[in-house]
C-alpha atoms as a PDB file:
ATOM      1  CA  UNK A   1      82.967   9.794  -6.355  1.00  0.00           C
ATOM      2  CA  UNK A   2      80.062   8.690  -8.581  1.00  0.00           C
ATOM      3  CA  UNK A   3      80.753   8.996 -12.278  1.00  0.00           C
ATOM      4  CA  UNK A   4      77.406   9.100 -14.663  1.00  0.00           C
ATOM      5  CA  UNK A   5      76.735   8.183 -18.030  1.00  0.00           C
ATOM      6  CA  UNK A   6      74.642   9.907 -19.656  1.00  0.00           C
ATOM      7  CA  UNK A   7      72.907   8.762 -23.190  1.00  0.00           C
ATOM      8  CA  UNK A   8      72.728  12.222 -24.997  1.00  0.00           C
ATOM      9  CA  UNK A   9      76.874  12.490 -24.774  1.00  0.00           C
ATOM     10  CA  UNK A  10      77.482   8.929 -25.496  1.00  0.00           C
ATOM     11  CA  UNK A  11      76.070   9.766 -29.198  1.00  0.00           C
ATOM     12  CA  UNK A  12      77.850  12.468 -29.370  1.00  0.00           C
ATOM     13  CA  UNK A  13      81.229  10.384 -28.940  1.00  0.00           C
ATOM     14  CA  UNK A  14      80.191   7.342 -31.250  1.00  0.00           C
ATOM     15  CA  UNK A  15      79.730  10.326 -34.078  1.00  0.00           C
ATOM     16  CA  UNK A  16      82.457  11.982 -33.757  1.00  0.00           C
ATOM     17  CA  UNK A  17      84.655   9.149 -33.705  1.00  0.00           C
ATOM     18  CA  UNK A  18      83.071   7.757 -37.151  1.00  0.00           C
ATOM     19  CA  UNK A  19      83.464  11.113 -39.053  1.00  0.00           C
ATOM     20  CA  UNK A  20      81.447  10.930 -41.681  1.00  0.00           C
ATOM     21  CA  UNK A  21      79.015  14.001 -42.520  1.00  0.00           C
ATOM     22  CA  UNK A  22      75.540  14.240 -41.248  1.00  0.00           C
ATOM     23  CA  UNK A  23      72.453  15.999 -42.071  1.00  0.00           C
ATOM     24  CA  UNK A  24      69.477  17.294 -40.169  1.00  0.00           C
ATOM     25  CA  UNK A  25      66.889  16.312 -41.788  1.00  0.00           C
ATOM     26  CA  UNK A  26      63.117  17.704 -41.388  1.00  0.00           C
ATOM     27  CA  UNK A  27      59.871  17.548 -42.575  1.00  0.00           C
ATOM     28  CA  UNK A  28      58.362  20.787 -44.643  1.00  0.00           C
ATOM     29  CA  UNK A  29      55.212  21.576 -45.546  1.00  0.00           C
ATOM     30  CA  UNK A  30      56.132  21.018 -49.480  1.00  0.00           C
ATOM     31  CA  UNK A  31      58.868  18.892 -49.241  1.00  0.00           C
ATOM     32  CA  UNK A  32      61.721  16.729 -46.983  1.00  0.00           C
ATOM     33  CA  UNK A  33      64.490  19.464 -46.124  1.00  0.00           C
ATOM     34  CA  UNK A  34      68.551  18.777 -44.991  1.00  0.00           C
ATOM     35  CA  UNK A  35      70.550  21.269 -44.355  1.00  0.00           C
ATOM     36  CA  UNK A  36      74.502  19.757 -44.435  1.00  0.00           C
ATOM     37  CA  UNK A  37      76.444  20.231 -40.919  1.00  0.00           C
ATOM     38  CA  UNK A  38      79.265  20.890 -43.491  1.00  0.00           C
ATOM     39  CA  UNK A  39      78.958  21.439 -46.846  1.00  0.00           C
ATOM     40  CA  UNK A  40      81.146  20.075 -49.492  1.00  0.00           C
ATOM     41  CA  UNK A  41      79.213  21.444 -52.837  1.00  0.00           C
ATOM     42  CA  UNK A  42      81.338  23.573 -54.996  1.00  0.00           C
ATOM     43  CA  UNK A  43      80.059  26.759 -54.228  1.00  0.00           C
ATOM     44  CA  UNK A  44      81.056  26.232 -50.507  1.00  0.00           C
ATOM     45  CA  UNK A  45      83.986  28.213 -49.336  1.00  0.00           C
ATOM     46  CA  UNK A  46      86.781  27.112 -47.162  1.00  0.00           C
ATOM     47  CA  UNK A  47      85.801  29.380 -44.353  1.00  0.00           C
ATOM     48  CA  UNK A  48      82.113  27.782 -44.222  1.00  0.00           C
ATOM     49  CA  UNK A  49      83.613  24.428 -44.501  1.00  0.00           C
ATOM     50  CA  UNK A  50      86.098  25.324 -41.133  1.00  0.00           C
ATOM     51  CA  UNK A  51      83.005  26.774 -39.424  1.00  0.00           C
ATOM     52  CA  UNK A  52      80.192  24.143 -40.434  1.00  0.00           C
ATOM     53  CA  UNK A  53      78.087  26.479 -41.778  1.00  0.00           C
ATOM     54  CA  UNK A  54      74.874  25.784 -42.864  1.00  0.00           C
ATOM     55  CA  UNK A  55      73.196  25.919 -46.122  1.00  0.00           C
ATOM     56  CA  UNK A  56      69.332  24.904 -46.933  1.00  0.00           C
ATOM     57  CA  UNK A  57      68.721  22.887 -50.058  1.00  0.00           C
ATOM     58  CA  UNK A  58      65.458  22.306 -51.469  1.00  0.00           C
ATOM     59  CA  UNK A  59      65.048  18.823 -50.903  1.00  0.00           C
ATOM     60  CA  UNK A  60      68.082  15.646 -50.571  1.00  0.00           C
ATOM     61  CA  UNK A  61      67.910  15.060 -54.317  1.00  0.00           C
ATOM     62  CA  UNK A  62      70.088  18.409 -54.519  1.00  0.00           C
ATOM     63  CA  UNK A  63      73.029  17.082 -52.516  1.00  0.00           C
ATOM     64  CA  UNK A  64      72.279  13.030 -53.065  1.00  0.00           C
ATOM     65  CA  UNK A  65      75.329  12.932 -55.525  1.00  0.00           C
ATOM     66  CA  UNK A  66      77.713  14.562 -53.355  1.00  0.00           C
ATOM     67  CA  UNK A  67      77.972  11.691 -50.004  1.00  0.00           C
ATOM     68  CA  UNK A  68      78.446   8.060 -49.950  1.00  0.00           C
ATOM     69  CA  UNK A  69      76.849   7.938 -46.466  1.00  0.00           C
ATOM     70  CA  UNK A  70      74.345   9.412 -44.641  1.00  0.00           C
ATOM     71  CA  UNK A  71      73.811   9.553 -40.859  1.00  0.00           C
ATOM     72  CA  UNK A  72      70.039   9.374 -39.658  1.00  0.00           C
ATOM     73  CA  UNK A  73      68.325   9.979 -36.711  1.00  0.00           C
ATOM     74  CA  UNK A  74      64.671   8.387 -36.145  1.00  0.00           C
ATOM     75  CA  UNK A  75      62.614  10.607 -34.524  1.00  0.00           C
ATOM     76  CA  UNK A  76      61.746  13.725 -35.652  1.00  0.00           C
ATOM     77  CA  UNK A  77      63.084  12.860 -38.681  1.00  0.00           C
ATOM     78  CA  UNK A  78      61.925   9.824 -40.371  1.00  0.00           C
ATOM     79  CA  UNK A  79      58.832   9.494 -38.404  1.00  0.00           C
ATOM     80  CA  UNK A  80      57.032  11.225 -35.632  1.00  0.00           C
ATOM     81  CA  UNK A  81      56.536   7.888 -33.185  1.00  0.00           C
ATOM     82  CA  UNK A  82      53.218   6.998 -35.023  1.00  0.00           C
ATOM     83  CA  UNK A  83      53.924   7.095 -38.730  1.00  0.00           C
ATOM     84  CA  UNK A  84      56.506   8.061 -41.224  1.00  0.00           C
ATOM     85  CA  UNK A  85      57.217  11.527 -42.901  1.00  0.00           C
ATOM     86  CA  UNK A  86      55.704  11.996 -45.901  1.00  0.00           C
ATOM     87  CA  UNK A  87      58.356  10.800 -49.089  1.00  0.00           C
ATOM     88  CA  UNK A  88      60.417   9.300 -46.136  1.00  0.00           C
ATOM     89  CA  UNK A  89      59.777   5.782 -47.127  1.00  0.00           C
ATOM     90  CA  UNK A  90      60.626   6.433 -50.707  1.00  0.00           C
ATOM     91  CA  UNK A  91      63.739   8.815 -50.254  1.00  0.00           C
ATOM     92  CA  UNK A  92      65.477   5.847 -48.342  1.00  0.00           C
ATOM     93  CA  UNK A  93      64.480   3.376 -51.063  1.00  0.00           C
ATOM     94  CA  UNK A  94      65.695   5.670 -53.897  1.00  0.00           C
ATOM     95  CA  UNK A  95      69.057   6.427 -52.253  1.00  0.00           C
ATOM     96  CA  UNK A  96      69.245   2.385 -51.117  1.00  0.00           C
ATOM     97  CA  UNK A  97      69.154   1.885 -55.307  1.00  0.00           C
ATOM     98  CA  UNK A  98      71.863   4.691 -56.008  1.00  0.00           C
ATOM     99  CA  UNK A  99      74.346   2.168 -53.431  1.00  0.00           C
ATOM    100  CA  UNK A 100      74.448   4.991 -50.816  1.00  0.00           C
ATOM    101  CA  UNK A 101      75.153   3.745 -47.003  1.00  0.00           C
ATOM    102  CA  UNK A 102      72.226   4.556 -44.460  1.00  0.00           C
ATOM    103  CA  UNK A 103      73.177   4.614 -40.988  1.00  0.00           C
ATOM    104  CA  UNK A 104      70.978   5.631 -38.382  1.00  0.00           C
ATOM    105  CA  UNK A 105      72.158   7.279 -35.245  1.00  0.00           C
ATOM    106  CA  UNK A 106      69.773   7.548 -32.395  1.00  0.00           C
ATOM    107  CA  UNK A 107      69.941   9.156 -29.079  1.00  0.00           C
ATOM    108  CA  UNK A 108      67.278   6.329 -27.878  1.00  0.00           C
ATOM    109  CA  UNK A 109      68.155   4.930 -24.514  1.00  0.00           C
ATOM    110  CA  UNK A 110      67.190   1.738 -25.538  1.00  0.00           C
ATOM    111  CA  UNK A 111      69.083  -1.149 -27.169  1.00  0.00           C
ATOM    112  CA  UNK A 112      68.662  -1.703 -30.439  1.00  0.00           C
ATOM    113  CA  UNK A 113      66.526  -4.113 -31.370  1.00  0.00           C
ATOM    114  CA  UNK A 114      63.678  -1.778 -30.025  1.00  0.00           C
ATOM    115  CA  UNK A 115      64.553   0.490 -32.869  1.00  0.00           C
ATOM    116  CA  UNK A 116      64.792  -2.468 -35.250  1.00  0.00           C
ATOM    117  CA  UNK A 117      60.541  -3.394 -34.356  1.00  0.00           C
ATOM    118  CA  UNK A 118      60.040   0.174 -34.508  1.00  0.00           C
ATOM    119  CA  UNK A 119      61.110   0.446 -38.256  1.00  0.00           C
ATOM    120  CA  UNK A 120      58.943  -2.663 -38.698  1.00  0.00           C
ATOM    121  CA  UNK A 121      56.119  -1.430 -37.307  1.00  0.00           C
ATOM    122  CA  UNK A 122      56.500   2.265 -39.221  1.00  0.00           C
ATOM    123  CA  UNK A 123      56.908   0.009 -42.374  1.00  0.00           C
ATOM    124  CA  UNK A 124      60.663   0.282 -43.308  1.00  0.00           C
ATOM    125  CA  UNK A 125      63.471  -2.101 -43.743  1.00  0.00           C
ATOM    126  CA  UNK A 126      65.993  -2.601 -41.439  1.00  0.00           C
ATOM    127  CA  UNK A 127      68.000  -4.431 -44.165  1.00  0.00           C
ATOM    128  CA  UNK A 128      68.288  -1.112 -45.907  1.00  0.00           C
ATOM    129  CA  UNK A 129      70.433   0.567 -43.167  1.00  0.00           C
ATOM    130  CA  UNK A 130      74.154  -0.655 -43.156  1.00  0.00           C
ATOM    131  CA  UNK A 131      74.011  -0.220 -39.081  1.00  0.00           C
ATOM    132  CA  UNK A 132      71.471   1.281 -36.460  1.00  0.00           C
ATOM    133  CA  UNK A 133      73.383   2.788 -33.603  1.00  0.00           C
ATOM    134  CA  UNK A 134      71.641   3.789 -30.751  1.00  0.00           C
ATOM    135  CA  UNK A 135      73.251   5.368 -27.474  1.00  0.00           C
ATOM    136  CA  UNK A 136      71.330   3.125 -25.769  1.00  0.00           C
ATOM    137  CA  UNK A 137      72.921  -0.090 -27.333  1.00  0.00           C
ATOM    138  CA  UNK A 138      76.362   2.012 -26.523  1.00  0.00           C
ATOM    139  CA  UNK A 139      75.906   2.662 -23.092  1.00  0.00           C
ATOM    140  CA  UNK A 140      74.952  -1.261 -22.999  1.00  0.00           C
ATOM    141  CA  UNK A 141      78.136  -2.511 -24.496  1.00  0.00           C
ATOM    142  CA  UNK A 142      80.247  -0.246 -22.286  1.00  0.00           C
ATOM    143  CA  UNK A 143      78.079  -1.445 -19.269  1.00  0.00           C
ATOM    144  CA  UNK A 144      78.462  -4.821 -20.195  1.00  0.00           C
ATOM    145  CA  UNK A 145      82.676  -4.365 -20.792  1.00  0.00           C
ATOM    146  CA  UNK A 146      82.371  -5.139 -24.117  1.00  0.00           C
ATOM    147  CA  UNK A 147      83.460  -1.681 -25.661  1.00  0.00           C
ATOM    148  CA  UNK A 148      85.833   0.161 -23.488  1.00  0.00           C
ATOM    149  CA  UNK A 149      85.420   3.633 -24.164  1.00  0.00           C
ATOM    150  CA  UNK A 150      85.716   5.193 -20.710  1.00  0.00           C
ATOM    151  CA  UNK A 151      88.812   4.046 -18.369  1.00  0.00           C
ATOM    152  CA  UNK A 152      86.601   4.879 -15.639  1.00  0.00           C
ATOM    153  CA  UNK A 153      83.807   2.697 -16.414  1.00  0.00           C
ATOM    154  CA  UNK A 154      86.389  -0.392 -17.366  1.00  0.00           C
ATOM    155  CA  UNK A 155      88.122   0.274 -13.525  1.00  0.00           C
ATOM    156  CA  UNK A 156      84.766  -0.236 -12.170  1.00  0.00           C
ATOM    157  CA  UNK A 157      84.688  -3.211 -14.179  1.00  0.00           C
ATOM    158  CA  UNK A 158      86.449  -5.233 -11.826  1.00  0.00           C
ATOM    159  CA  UNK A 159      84.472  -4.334  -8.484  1.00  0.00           C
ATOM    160  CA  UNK A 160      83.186  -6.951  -6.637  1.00  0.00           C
ATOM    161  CA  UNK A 161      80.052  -4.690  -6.287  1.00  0.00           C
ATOM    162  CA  UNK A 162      78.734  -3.354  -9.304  1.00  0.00           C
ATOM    163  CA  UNK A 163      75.663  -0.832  -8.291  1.00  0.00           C
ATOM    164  CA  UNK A 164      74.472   1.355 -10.098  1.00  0.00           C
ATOM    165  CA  UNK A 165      71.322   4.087  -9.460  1.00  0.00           C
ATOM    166  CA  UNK A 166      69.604   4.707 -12.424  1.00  0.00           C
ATOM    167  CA  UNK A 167      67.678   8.081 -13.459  1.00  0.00           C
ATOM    168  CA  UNK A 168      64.943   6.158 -15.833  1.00  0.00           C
ATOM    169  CA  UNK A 169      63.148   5.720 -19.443  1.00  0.00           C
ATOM    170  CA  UNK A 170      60.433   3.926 -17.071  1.00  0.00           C
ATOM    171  CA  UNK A 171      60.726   1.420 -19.400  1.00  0.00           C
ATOM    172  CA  UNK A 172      63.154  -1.978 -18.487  1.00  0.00           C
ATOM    173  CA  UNK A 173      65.276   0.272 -16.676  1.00  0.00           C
ATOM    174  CA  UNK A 174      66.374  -2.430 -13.816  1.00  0.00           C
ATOM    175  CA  UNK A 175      66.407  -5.658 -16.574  1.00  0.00           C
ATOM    176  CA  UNK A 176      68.795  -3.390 -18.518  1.00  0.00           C
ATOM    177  CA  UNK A 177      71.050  -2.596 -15.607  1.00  0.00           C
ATOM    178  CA  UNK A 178      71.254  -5.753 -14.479  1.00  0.00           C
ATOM    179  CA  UNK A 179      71.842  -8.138 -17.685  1.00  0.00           C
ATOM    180  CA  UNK A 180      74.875  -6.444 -18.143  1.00  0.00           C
ATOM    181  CA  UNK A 181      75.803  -7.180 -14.771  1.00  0.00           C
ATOM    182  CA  UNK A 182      74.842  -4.074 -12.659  1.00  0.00           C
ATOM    183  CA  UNK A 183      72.358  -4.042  -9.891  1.00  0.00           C
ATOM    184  CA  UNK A 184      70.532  -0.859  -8.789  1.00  0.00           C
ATOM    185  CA  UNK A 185      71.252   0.686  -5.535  1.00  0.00           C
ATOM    186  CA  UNK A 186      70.655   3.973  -3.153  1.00  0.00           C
ATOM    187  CA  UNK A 187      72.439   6.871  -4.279  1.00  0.00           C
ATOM    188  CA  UNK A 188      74.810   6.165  -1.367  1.00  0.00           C
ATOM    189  CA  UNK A 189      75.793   3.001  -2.239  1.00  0.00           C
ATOM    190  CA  UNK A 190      76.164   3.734  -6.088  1.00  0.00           C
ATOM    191  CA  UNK A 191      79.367   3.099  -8.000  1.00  0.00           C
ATOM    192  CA  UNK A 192      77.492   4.655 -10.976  1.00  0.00           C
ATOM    193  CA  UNK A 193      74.658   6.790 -12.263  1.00  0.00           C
ATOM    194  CA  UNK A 194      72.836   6.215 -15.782  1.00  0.00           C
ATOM    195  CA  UNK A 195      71.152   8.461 -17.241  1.00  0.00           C
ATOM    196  CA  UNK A 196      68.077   6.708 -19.376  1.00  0.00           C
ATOM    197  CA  UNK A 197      65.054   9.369 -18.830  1.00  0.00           C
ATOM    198  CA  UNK A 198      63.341  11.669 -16.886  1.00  0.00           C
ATOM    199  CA  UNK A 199      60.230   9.756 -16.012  1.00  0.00           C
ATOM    200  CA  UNK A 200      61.370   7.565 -12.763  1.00  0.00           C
ATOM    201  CA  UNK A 201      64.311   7.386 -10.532  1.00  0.00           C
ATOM    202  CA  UNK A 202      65.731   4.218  -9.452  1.00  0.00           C
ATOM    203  CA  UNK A 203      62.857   1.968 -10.429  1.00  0.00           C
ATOM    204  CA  UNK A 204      60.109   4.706  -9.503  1.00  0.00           C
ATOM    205  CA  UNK A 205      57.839   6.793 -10.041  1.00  0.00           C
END
């Protein structure tokens, strides 16, 4: 039977298993806007708390004081692809000099040093983040039998023939695959699907 991996899921374990509380964060007309997936400020009740309710603020200066950490994702939220947010930039430095931890959490299929020259480019510091997870970089360790998350994956491990068929970003999708060991193959001869995109299958368009 083939098993899949799929990148969207893969974040969804690496965040749970930290625990730490994360925001949403968008861009308003006015002003940067982050609603807490759990809210911790006194005015919260238990119930909310137990349900993750949601509560908007006006901007992250209201809640700033409350967390030590704060879980990021890239886009949509500190930049759109081409440039930053407006305030982004200077939001991250501010809470950098108040000794909060940045960490950003990306559903990216890629590894990440791609998201590392991405900041570059978009003008921030990767310095300023205490780690820059991507599911990407995940799936990679776990591909490569460096993390063992999934017994099924680390059984496969040992096969002889590694193959793998590969729904794609379009972008490295075979070099990926196969520097951590894995070498694409028909559907019929997969031990493996991975997930990286919608845009080719197997290598093609």
């Amino acid at each position: 039977m083939l098993k899949c991996i799929g990148f969207c899921s893969l974040l969804l374990l690496v965040a749970n298993n930290k625990a730490v509380t994360s925001f949403a964060v968008g861009k308003s007309s006015t002003s940067l806007r982050v609603s807490p997936l759990l809210d911790s400020s006194p005015s919260a009740s238990s119930s909310d708390i137990s349900s993750g309710t949601m509560h908007l603020v006006n901007g992250i200066s209201d809640v700033a004081d409350k967390f030590d950490t704060f879980l990021l994702d890239m886009w949509g939220v500190m930049h759109d692809g081409s440039r930053p947010y407006d305030g982004v930039l200077e939001v991250v430095q501010k809470l950098r000099q108040e000794g909060k931890k940045l960490i950003i959490l990306s559903n990216s299929s890629k590894r990440t040093d791609n998201s590392v020259k991405m900041l570059r480019k978009l003008g921030f510091d990767p310095e300023d983040f205490e780690n820059i997870i991507t599911s990407g970089e995940v799936a990679y360790q776990m591909l490569s039998g460096k993390l063992d998350l999934w017994d099924v994956l680390s059984n496969l491990q040992g096969d002889e023939s590694k193959t793998v068929f590969v729904f794609g970003s379009g972008d490295d999708d075979q070099p990926y695959c196969e520097s951590c060991g894995w070498k694409l193959a028909p559907m019929n001869e997969a031990k493996l699907i991975v997930a990286r995109g919608t845009f080719t299958v197997n290598g093609k368009s």
